[in-house]
PDB file of N, CA and C in Angstrom:
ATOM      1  N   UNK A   1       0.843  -1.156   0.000  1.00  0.00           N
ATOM      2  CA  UNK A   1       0.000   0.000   0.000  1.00  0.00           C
ATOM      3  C   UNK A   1       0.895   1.227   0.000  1.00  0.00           C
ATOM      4  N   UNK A   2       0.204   2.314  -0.720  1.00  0.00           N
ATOM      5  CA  UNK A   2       1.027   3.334  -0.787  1.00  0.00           C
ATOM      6  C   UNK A   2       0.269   4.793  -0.364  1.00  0.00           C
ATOM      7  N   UNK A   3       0.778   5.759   0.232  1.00  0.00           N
ATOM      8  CA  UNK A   3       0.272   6.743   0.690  1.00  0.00           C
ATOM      9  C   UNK A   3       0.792   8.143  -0.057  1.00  0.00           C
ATOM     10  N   UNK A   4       0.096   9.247  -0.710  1.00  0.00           N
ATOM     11  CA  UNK A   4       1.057   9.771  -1.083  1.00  0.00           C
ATOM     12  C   UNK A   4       0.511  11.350  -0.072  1.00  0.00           C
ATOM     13  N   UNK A   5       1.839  12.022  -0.267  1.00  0.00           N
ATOM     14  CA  UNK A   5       1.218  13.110   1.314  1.00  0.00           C
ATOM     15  C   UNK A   5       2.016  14.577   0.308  1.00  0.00           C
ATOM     16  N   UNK A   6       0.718  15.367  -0.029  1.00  0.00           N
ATOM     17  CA  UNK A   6       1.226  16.451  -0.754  1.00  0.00           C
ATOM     18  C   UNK A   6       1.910  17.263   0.235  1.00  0.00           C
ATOM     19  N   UNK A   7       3.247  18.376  -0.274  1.00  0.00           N
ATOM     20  CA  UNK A   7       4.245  18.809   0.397  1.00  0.00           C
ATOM     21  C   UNK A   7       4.491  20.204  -0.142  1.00  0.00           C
ATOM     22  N   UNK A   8       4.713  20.952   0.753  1.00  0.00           N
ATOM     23  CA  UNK A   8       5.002  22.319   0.624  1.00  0.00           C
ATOM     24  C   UNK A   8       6.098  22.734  -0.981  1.00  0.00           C
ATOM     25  N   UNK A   9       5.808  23.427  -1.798  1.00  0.00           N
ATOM     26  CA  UNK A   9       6.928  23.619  -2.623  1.00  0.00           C
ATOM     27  C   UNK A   9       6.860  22.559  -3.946  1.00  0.00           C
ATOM     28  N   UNK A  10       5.503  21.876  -4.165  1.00  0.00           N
ATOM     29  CA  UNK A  10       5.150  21.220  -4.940  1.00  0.00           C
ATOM     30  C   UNK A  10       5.641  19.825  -4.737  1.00  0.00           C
ATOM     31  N   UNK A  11       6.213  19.254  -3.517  1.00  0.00           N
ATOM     32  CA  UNK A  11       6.930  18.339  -3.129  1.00  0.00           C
ATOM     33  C   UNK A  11       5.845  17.109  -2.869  1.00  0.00           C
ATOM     34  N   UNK A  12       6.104  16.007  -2.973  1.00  0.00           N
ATOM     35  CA  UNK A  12       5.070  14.419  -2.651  1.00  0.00           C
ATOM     36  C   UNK A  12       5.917  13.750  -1.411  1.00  0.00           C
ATOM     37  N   UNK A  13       5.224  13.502  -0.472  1.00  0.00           N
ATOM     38  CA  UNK A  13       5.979  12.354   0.423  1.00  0.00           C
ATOM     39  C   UNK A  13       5.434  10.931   0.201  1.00  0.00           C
ATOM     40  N   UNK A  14       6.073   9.991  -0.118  1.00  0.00           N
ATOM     41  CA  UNK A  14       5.830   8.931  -0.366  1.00  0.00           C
ATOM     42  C   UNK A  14       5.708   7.950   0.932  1.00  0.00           C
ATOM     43  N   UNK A  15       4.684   7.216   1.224  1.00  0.00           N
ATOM     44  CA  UNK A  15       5.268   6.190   2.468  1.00  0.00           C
ATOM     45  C   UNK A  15       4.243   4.642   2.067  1.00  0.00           C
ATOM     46  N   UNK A  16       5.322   4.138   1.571  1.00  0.00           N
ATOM     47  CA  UNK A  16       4.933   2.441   1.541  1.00  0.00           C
ATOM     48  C   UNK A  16       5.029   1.422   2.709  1.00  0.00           C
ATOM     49  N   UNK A  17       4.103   0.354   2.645  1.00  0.00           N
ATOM     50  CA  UNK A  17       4.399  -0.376   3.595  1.00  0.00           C
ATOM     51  C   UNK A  17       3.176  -1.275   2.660  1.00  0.00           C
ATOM     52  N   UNK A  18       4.302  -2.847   3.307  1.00  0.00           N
ATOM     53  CA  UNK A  18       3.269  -3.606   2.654  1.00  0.00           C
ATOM     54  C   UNK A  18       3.211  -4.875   4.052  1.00  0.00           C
ATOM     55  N   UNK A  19       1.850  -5.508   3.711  1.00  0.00           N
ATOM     56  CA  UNK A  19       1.306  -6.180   4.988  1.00  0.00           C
ATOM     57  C   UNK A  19       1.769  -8.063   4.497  1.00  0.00           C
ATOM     58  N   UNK A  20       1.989  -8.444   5.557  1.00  0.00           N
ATOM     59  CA  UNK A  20       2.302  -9.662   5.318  1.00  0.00           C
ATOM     60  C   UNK A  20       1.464 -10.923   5.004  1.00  0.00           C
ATOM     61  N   UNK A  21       0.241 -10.289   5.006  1.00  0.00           N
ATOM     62  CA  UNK A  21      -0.954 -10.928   4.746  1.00  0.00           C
ATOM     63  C   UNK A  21      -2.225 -10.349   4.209  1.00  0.00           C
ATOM     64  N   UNK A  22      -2.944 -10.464   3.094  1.00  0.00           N
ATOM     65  CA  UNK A  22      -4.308 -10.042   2.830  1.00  0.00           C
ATOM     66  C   UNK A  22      -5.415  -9.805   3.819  1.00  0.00           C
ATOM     67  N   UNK A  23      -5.432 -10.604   4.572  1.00  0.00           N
ATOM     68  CA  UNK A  23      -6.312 -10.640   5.754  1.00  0.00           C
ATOM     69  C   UNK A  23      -5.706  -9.903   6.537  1.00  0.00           C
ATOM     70  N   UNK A  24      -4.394  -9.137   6.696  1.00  0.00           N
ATOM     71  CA  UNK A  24      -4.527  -7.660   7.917  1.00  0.00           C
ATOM     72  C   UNK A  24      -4.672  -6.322   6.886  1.00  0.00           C
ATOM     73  N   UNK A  25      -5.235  -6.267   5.495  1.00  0.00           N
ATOM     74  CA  UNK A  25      -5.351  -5.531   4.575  1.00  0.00           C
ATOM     75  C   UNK A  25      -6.015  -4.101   5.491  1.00  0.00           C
ATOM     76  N   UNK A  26      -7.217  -4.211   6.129  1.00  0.00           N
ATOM     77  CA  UNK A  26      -7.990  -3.280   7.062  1.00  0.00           C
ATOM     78  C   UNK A  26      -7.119  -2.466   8.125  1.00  0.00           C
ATOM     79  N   UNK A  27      -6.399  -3.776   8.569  1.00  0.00           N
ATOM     80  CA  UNK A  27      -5.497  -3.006  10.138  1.00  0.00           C
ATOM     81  C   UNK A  27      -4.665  -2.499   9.454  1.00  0.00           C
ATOM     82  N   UNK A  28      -3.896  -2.537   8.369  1.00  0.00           N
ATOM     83  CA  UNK A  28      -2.871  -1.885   7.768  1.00  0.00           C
ATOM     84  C   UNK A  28      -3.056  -0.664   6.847  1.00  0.00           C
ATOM     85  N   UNK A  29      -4.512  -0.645   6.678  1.00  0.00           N
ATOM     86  CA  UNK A  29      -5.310   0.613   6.077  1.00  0.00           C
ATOM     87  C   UNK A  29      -5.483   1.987   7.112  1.00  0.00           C
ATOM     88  N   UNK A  30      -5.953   1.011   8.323  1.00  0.00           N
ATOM     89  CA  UNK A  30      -6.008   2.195   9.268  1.00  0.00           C
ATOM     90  C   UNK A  30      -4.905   2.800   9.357  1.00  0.00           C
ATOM     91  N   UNK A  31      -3.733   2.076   9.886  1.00  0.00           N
ATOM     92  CA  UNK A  31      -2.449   2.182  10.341  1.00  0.00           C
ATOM     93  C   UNK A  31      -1.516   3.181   9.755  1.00  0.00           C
ATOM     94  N   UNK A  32      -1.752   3.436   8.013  1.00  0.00           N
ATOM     95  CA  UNK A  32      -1.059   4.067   7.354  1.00  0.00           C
ATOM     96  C   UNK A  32      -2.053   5.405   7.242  1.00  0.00           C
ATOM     97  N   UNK A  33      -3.188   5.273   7.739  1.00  0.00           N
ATOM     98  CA  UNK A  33      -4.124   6.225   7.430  1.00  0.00           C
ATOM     99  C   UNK A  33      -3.496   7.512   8.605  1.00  0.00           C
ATOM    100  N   UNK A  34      -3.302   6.504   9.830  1.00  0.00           N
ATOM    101  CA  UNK A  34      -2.683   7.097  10.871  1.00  0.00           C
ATOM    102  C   UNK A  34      -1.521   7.899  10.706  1.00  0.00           C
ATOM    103  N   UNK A  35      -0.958   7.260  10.261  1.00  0.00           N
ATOM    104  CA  UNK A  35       0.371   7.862   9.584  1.00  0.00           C
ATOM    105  C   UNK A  35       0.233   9.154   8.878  1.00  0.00           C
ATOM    106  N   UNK A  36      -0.560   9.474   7.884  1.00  0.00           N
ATOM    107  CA  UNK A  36      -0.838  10.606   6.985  1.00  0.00           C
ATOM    108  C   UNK A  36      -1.549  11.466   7.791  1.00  0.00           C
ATOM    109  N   UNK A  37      -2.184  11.255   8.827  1.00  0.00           N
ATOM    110  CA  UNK A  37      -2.661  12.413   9.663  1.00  0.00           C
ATOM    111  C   UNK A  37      -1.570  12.922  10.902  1.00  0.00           C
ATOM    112  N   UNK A  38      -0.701  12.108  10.783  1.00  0.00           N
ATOM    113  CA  UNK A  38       0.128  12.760  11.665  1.00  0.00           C
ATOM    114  C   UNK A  38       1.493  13.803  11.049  1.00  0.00           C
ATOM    115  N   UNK A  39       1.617  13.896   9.766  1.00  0.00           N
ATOM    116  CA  UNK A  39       2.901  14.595   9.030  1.00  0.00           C
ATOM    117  C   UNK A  39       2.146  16.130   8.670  1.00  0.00           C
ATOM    118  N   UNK A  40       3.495  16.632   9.307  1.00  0.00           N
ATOM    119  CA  UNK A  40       3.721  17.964   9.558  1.00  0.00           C
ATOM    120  C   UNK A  40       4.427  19.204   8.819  1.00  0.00           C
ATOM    121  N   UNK A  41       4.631  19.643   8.019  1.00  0.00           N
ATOM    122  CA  UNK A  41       5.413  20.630   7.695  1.00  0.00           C
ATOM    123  C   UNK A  41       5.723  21.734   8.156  1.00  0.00           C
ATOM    124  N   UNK A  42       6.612  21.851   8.445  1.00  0.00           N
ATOM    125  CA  UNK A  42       7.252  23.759   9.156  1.00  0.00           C
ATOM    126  C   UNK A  42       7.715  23.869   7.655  1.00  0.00           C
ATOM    127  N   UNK A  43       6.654  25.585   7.412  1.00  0.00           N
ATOM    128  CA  UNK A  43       7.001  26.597   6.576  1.00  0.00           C
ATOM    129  C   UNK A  43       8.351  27.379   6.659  1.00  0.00           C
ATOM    130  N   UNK A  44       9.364  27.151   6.094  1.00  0.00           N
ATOM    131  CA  UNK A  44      10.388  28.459   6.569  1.00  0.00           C
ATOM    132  C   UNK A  44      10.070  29.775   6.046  1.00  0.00           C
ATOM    133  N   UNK A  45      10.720  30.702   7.003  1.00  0.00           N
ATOM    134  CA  UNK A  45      10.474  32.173   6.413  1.00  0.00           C
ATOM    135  C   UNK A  45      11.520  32.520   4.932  1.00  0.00           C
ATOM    136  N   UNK A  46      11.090  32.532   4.038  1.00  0.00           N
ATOM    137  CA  UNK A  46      12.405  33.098   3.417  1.00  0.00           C
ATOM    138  C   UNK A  46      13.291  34.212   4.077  1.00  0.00           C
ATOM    139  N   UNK A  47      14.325  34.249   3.781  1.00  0.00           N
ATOM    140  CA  UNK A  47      15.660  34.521   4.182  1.00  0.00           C
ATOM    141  C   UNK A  47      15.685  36.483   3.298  1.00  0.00           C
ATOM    142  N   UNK A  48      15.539  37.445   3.981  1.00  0.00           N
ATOM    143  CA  UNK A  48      15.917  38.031   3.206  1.00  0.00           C
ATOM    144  C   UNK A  48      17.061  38.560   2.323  1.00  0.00           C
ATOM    145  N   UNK A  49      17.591  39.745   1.346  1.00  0.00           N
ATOM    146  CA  UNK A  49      18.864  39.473   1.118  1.00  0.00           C
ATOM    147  C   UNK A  49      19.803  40.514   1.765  1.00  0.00           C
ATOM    148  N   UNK A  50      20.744  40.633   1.201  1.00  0.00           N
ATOM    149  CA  UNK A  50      21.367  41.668   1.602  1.00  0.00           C
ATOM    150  C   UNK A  50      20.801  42.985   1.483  1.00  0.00           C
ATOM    151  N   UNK A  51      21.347  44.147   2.910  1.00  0.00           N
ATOM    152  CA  UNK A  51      20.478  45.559   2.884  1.00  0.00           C
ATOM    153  C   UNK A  51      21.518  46.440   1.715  1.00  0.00           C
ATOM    154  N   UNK A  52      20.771  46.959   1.061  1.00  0.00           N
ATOM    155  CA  UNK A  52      21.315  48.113   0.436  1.00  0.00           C
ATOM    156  C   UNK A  52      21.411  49.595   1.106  1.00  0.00           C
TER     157      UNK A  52
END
């Protein structure tokens, strides 16, 4: 199963995991579901440049 987790800056986070059995297909649905609600991004400030 694959999760894909859109990312600041046009970026994709990818997170695979595969289950060792068909029959934990559900618990491993939740599990990764879990996963995608927990990822976070910190925005940085851009940097300004040098003062003139």
């Amino acid at each position: 199963m694959q999760l894909v987790i859109p990312a600041p800056h046009d970026y994709c986070v990818y997170v695979t995991i595969a289950t060792p059995s068909v029959y934990l297909l559900d618990s491993y649905c939740a599990r990764l579901a879990h996963i995608g609600r927990t990822f976070t991004f910190d925005v940085q400030e851009e940097q300004a440049g040098p003062e003139v």
